[in-house]
N, C-alpha and C. Protein backbone atom coordinates (compact mmCIF):
# COMPACT_ATOMS: atom_id res chain seq x y z
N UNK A 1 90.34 108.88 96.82
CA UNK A 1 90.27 107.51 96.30
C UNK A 1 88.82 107.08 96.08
N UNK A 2 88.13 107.00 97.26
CA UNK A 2 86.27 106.68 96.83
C UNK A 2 86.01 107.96 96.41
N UNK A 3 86.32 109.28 96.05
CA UNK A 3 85.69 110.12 94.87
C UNK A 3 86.14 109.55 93.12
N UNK A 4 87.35 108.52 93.01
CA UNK A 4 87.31 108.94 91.88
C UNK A 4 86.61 107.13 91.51
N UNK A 5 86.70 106.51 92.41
CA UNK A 5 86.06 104.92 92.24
C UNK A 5 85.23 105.35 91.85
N UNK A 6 84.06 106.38 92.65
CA UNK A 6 82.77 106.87 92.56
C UNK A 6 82.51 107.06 91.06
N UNK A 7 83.49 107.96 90.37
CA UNK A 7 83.39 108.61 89.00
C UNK A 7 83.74 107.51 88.09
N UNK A 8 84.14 106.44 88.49
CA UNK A 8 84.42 105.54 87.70
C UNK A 8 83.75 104.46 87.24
N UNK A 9 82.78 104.30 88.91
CA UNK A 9 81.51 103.45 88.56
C UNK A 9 80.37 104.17 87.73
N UNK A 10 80.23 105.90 87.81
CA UNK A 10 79.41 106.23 87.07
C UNK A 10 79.66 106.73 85.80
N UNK A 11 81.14 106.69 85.54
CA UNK A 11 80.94 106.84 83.98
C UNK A 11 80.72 105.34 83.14
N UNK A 12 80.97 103.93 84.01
CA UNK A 12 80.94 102.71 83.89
C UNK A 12 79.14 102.77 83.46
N UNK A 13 78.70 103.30 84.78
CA UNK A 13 77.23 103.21 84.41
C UNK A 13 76.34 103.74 83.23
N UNK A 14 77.09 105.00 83.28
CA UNK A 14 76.46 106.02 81.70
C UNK A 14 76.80 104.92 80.62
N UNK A 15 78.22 104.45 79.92
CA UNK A 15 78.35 103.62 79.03
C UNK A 15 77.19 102.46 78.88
N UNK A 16 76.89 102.19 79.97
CA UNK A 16 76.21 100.72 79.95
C UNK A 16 74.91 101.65 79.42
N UNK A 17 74.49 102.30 80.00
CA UNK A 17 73.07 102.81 79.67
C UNK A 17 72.89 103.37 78.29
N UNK A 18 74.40 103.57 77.48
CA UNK A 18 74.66 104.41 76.47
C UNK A 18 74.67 103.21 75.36
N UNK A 19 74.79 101.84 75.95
CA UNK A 19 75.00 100.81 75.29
C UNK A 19 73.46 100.10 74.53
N UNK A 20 72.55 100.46 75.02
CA UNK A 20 71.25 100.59 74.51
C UNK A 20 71.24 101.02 73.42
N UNK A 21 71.57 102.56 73.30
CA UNK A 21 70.92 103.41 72.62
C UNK A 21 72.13 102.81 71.31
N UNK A 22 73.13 102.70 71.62
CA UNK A 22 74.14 102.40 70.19
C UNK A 22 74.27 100.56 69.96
N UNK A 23 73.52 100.18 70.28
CA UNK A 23 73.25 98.34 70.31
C UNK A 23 73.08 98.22 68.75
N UNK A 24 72.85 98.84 67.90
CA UNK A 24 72.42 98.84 66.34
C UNK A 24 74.23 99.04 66.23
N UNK A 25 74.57 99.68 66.53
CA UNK A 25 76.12 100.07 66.22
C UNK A 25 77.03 99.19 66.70
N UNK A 26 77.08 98.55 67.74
CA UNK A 26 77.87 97.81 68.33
C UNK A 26 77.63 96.38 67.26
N UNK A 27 76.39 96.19 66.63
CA UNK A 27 75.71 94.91 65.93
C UNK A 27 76.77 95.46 64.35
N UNK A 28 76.55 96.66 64.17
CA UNK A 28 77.41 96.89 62.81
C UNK A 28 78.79 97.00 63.00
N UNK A 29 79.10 97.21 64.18
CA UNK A 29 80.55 97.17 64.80
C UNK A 29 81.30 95.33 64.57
N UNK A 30 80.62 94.85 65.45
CA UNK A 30 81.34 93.28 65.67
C UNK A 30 80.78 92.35 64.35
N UNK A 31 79.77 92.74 63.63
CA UNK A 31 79.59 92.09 62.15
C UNK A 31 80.04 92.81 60.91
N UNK A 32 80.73 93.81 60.89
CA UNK A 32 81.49 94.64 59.84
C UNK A 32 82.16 93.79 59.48
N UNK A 33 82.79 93.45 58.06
CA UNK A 33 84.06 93.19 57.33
C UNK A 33 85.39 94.16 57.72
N UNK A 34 85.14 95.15 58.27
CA UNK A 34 85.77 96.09 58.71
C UNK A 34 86.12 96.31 59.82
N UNK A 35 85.86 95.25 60.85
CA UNK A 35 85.47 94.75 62.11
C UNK A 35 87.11 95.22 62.61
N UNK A 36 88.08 94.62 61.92
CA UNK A 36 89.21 94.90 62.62
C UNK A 36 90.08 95.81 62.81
N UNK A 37 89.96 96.77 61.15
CA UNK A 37 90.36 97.98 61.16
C UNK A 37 89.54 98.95 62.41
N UNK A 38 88.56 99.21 62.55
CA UNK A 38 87.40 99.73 63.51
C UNK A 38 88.23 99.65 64.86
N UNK A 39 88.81 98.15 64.92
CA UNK A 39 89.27 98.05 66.36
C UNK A 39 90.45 98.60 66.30
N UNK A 40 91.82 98.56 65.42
CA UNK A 40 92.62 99.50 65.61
C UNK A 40 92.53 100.70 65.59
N UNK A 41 91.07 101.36 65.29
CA UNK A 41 91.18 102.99 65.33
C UNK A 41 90.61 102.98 66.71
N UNK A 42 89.67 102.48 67.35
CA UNK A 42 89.22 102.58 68.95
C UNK A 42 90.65 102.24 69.84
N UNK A 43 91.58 101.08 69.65
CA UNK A 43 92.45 100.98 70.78
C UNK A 43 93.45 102.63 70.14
N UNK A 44 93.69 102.91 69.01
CA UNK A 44 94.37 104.44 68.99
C UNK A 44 94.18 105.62 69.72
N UNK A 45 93.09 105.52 69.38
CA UNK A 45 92.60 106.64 69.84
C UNK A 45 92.16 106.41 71.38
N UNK A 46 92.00 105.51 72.35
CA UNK A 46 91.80 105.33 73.75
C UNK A 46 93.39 105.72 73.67
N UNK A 47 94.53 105.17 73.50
CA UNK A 47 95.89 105.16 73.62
C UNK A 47 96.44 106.79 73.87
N UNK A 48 96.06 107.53 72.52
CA UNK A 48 95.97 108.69 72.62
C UNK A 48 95.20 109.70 73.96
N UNK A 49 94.52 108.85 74.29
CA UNK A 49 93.32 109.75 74.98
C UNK A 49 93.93 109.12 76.48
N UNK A 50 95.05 108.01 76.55
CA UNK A 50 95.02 107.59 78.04
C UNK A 50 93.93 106.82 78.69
N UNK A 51 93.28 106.45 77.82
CA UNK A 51 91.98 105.64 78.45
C UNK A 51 92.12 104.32 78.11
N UNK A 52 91.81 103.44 78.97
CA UNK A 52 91.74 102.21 79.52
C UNK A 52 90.58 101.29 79.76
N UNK A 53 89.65 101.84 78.64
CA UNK A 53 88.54 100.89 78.55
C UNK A 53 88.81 99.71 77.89
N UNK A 54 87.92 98.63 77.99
CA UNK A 54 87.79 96.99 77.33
C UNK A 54 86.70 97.04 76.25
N UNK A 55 86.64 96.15 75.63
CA UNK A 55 85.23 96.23 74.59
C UNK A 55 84.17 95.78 75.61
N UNK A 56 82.87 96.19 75.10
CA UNK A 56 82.52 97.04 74.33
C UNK A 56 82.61 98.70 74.50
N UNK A 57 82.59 98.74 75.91
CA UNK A 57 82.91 99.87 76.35
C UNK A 57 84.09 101.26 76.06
N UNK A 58 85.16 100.62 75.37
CA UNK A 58 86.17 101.88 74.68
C UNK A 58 85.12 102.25 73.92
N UNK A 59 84.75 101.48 72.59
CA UNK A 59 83.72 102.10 71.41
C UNK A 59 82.40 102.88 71.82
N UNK A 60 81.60 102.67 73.15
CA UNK A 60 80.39 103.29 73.38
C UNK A 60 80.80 104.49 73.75
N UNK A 61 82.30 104.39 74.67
CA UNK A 61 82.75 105.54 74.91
C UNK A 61 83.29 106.65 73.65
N UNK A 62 83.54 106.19 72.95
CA UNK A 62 84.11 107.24 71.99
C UNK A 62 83.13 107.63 71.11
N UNK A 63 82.06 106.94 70.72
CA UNK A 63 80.15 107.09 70.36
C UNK A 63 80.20 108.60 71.33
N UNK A 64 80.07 108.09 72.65
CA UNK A 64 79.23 109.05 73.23
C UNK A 64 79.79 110.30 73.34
N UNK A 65 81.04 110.63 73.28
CA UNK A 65 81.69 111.66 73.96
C UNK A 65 82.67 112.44 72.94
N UNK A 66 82.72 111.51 71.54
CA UNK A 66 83.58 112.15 70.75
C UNK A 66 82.81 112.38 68.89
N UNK A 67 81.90 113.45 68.75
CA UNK A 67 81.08 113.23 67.81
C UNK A 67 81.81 112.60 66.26
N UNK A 68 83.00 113.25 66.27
CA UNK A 68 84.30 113.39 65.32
C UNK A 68 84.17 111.71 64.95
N UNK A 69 84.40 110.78 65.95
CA UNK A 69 84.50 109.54 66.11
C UNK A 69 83.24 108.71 65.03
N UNK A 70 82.32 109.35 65.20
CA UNK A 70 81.19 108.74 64.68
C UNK A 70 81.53 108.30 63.13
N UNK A 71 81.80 110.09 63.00
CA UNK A 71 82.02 110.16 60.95
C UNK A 71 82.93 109.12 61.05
N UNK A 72 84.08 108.64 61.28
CA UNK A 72 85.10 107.59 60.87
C UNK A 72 84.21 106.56 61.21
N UNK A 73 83.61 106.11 62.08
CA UNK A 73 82.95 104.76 62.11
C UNK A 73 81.77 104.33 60.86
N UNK A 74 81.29 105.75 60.84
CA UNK A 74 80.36 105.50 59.37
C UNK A 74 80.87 105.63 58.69
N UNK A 75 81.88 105.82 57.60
CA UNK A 75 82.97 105.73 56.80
C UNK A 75 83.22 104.06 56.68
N UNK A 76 84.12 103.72 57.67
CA UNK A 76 84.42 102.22 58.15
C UNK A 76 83.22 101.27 57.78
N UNK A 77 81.63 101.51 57.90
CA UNK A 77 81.00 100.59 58.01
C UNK A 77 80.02 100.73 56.49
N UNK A 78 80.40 101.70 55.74
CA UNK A 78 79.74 102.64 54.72
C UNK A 78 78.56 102.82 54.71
N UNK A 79 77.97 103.33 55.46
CA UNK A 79 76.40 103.23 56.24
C UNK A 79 75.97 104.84 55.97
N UNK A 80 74.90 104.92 54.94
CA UNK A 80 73.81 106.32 55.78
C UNK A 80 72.95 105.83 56.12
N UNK A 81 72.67 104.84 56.94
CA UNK A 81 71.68 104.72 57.96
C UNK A 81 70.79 105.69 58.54
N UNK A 82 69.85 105.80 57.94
CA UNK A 82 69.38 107.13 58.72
C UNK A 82 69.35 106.83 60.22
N UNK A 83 68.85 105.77 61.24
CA UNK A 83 68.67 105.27 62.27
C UNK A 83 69.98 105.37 62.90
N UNK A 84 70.54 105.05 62.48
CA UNK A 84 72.23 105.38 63.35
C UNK A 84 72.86 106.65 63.37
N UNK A 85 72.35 107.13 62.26
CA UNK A 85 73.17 108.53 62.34
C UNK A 85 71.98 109.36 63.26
N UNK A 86 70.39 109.18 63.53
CA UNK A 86 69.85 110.00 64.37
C UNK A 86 70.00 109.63 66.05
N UNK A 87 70.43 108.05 66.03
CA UNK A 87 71.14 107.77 67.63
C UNK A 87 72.52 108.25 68.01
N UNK A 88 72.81 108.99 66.89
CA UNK A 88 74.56 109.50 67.37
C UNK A 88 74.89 110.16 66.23
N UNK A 89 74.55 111.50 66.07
CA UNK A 89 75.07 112.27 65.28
C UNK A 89 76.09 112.82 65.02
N UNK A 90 76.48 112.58 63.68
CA UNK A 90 77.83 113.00 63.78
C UNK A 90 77.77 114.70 63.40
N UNK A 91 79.47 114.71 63.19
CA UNK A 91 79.94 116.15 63.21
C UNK A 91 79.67 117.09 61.32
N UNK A 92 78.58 117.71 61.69
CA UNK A 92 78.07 117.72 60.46
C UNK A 92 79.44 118.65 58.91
N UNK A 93 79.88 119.48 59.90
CA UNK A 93 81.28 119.87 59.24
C UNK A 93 82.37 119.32 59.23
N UNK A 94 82.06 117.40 58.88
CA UNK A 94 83.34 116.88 59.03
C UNK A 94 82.90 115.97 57.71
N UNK A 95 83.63 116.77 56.55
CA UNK A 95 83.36 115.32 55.58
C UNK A 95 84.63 114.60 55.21
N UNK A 96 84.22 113.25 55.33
CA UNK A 96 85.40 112.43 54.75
C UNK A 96 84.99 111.86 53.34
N UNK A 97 85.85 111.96 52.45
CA UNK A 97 85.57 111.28 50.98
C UNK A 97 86.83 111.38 50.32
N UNK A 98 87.50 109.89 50.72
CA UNK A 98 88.23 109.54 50.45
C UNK A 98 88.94 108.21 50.54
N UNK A 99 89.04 107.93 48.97
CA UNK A 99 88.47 106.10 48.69
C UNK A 99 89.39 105.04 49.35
N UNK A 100 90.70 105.20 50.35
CA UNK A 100 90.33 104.32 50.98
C UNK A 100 91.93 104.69 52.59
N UNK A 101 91.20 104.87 53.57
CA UNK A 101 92.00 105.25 54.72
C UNK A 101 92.62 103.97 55.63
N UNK A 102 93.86 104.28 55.85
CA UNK A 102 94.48 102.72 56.36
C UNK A 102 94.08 103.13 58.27
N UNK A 103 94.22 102.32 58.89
CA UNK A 103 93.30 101.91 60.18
C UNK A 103 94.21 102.93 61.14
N UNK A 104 93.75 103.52 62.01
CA UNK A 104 94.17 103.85 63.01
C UNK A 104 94.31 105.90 63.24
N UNK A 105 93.16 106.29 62.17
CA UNK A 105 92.90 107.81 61.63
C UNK A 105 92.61 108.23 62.89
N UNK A 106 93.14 109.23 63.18
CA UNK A 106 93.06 109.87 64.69
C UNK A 106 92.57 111.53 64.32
N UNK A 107 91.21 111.52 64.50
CA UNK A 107 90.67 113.38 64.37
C UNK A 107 90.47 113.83 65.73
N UNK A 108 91.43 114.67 66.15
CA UNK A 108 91.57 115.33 67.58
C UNK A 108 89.83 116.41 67.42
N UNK A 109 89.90 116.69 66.94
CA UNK A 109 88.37 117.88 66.57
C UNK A 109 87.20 117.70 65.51
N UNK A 110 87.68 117.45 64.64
CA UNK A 110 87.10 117.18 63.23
C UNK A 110 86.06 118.41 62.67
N UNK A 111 86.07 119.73 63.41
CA UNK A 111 85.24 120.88 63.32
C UNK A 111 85.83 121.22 61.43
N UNK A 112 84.97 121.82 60.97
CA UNK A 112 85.19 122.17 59.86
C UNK A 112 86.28 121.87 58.88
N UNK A 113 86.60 120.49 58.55
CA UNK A 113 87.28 119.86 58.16
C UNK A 113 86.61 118.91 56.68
N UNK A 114 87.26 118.66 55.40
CA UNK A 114 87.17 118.00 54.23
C UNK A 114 88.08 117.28 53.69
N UNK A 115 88.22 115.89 53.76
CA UNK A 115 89.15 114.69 53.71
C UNK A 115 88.81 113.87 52.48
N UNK A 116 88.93 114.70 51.58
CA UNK A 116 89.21 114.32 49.83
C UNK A 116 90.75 113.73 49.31
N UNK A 117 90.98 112.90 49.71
CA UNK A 117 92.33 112.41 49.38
C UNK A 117 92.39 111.16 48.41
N UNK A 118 92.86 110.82 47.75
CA UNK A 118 92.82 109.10 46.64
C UNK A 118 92.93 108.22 48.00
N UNK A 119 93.84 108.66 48.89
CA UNK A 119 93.90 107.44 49.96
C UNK A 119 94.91 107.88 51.05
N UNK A 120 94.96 107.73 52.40
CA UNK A 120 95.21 108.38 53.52
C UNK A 120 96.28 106.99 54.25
N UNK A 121 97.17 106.86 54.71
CA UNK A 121 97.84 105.64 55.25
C UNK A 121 97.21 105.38 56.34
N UNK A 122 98.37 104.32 57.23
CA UNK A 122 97.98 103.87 58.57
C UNK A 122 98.34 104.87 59.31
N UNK A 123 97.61 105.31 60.99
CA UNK A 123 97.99 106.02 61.81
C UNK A 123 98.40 107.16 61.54
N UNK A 124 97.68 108.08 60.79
CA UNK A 124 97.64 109.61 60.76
C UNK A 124 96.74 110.18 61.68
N UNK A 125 97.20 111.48 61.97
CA UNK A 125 96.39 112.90 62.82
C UNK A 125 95.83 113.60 61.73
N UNK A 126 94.66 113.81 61.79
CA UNK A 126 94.00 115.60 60.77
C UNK A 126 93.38 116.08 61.95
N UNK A 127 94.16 116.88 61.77
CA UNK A 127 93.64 118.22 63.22
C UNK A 127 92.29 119.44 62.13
N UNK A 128 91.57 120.35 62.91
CA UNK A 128 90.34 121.20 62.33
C UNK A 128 90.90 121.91 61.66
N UNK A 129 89.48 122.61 61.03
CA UNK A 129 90.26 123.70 59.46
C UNK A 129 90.98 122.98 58.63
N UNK A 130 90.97 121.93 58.40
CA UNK A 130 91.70 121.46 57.57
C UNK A 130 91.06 120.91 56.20
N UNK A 131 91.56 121.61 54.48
CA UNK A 131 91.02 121.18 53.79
C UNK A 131 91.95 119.82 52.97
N UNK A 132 91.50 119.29 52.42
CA UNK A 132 92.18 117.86 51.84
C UNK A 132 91.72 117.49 50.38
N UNK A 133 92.30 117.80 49.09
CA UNK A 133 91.27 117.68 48.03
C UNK A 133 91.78 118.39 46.46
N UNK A 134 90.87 118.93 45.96
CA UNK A 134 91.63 118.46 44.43
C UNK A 134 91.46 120.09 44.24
N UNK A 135 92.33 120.47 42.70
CA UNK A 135 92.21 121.75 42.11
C UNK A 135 91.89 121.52 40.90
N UNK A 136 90.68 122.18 40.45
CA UNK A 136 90.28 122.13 39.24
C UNK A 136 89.95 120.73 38.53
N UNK A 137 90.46 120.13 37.57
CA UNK A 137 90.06 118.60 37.49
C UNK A 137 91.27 117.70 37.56
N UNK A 138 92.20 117.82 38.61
CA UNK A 138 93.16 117.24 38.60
C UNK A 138 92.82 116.20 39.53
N UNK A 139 93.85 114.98 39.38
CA UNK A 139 93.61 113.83 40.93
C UNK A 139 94.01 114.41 42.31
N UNK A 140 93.36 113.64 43.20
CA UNK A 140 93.82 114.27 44.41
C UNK A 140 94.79 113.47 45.11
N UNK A 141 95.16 114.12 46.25
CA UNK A 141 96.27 113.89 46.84
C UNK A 141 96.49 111.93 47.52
N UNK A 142 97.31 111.60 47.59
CA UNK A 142 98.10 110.95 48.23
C UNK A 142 98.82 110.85 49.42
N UNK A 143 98.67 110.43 50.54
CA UNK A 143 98.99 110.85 51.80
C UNK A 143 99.17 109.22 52.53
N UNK A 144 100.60 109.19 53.16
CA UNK A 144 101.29 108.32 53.48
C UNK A 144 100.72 107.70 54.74
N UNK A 145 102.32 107.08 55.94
CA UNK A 145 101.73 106.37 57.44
C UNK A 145 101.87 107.73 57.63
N UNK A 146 101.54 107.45 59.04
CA UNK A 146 101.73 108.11 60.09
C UNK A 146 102.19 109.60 59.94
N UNK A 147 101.35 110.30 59.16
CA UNK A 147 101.51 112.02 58.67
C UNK A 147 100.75 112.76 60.14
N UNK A 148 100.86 113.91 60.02
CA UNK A 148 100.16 114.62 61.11
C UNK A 148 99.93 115.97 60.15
N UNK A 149 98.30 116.31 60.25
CA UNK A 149 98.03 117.33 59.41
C UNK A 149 97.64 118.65 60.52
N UNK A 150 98.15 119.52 60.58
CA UNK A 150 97.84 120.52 61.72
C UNK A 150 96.79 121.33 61.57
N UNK A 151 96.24 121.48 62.22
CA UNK A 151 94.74 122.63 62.25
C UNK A 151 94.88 123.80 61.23
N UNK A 152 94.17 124.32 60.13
CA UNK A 152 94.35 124.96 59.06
C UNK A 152 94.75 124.65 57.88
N UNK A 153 95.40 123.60 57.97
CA UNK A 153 96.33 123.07 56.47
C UNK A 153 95.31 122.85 55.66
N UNK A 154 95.89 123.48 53.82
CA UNK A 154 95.51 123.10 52.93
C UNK A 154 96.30 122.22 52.31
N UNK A 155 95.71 121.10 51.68
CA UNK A 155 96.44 120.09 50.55
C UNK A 155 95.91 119.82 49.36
N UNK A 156 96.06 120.24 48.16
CA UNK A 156 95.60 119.82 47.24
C UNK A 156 96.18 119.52 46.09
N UNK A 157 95.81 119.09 45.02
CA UNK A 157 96.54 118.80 43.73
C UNK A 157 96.66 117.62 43.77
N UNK A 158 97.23 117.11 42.80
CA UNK A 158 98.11 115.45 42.05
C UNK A 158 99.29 115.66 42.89
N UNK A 159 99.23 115.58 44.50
CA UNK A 159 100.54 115.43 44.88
C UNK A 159 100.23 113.86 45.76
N UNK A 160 102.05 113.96 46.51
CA UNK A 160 101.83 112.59 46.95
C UNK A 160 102.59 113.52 48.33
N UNK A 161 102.04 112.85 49.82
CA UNK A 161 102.41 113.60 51.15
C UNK A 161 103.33 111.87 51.46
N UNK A 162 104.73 112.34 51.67
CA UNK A 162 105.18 110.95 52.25
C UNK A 162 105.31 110.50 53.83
N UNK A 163 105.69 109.33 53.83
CA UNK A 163 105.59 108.27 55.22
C UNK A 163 106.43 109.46 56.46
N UNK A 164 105.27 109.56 57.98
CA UNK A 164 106.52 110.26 58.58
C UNK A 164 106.47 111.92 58.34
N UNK A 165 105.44 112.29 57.81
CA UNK A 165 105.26 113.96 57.64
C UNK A 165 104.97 114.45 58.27
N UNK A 166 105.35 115.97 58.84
CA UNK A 166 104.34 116.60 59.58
C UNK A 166 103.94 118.08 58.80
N UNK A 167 102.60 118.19 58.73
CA UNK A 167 102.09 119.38 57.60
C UNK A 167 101.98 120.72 58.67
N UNK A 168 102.35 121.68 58.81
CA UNK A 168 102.50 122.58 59.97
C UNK A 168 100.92 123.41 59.94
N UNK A 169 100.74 123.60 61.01
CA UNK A 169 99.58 124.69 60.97
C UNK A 169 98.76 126.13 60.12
N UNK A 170 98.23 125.40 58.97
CA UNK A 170 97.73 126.92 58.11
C UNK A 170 98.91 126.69 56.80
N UNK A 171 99.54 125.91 57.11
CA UNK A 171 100.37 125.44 55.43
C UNK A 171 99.64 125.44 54.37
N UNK A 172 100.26 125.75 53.18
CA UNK A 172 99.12 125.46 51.98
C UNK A 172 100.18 124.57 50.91
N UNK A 173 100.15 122.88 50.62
CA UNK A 173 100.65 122.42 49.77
C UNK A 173 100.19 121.68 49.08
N UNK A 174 101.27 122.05 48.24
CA UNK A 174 100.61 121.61 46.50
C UNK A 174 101.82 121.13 45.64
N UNK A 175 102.63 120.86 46.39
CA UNK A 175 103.76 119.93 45.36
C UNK A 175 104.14 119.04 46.71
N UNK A 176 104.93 117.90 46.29
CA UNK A 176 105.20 116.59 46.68
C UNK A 176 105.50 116.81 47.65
N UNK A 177 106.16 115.91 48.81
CA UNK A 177 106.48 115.67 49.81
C UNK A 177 107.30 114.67 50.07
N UNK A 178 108.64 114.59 50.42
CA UNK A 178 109.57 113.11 50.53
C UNK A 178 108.85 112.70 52.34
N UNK A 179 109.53 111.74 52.29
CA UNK A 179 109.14 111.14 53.62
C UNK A 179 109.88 111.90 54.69
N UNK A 180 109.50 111.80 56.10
CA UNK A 180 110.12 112.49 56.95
C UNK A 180 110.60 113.99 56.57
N UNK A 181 109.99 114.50 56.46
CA UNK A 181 109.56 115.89 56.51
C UNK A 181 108.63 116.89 57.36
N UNK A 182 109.47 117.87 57.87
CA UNK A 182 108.13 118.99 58.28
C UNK A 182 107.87 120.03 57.38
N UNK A 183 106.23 120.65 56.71
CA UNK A 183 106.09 121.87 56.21
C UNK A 183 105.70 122.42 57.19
N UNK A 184 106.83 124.21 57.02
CA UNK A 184 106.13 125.51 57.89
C UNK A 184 105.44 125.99 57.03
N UNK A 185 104.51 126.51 57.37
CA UNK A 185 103.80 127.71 56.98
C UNK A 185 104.52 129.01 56.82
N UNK A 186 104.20 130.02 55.76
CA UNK A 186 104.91 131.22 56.05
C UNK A 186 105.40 131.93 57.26
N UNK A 187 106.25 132.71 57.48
CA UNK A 187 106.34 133.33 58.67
C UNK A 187 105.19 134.51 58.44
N UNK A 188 104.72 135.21 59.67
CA UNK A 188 103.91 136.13 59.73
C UNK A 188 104.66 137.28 59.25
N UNK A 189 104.12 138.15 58.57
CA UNK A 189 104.72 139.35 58.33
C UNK A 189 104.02 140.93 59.47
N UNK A 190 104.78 141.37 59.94
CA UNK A 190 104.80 142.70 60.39
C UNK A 190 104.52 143.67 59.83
N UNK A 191 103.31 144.61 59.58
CA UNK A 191 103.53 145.52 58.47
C UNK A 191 103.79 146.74 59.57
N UNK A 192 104.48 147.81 59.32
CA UNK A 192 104.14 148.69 60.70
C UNK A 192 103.42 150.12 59.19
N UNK A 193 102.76 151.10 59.51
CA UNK A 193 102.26 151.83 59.24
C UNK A 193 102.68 153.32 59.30
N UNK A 194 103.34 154.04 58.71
CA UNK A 194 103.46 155.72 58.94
C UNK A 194 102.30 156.63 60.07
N UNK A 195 102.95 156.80 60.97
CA UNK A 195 101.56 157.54 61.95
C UNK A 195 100.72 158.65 60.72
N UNK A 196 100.29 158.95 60.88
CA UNK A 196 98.87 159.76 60.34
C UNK A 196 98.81 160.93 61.26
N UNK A 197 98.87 162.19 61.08
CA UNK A 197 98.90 163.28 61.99
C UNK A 197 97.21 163.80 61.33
N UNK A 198 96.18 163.60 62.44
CA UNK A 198 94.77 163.80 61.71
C UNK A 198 94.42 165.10 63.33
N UNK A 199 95.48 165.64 63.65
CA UNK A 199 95.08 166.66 64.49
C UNK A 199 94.97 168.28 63.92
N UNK A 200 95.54 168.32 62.61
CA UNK A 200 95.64 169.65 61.61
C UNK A 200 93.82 169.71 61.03
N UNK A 201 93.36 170.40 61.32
CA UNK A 201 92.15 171.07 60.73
C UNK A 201 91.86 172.10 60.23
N UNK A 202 91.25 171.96 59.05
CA UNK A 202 90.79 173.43 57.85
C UNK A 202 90.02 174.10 58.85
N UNK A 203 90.42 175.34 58.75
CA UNK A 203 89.56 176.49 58.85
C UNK A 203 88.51 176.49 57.84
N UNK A 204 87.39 176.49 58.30
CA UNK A 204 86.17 177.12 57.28
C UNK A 204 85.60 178.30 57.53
């Protein structure tokens, strides 16, 4: 019990001290036009995460500890700040460009990931490896509420992903999607091989 109070006053303490260094952010945080969407993606993602912080403290916390977090907040606030992005760098293989995401975008990783979509709903998952974006000069995709994109998935084309999807791991789609749907990915294939008898040798 006083070991985990202990851990509680000092991750209490790191935030506060962490609250310095992101005070430019917290100022673009609570004066954004965007101010409120911002706050439904911080109470999501604490929700997700089981955490039970208050303001300002959920947001310094997810600053400090979740780089992924950053890119959506600079997105949200449309900022290249150089000054903010060198107090909290974000995840440099995480691009988002995509003109306009409804509140509550949840990136479990955001590692090598590209979020090119016309527009993304409320309360979606994009898990890593994941590409998002156009073929050749066509429009790009369309993507509903509450979709879940799994680690690997490709999406591209003039399609539309509907309300309620789940895109399976390493999927590659490129035609429509009704609502409430899961895509699998191929099944793996087995190849097995003819043994090779490489114990016969020429006489020379």
């Amino acid at each position: 019990m006083l070991k985990t109070k202990f851990r509680e006053i000092l991750l209490y303490g790191l935030l506060a001290i962490n609250g310095v260094r992101g005070l430019p952010h917290l100022l673009a945080f609570y004066l954004h036009r965007n101010n409120s969407t911002i706050r439904a993606d911080i109470k999501r993602w604490l929700n997700l995460m089981h955490k039970d912080f208050f303001m300002p403290f959920g947001f310094i916390y997810l600053m400090v500890f979740y780089p992924q977090f950053r890119n959506l907040f600079y997105y949200r606030i449309e900022s290249d700040n150089f000054l903010l992005r060198i107090l909290f760098r974000e995840v440099r293989t995480l691009t988002i460009a995509t003109g306009k995401i409804g509140e509550g975008l949840f990136l479990p990783h955001g590692f090598s990931t590209t979020i090119g979509a016309v527009s993304i709903g409320t309360n979606c998952n994009i898990n890593h490896n994941v590409t998002i974006g156009t073929y050749g000069d066509e429009p790009r995709p369309v993507i509903g509420d509450n979709v879940i994109i799994n680690a690997g998935a490709v999406i591209f084309g003039n399609i539309t992903i509907g309300n309620n999807v789940v895109i399976g791991a390493n999927a590659t789609v490129n035609t429509n999607i009704p609502d409430n749907c899961t895509v699998f990915p191929p099944p793996s294939r087995v190849m097995k091989w003819a043994k090779t008898n490489n114990t016969d040798k020429t006489n020379v």
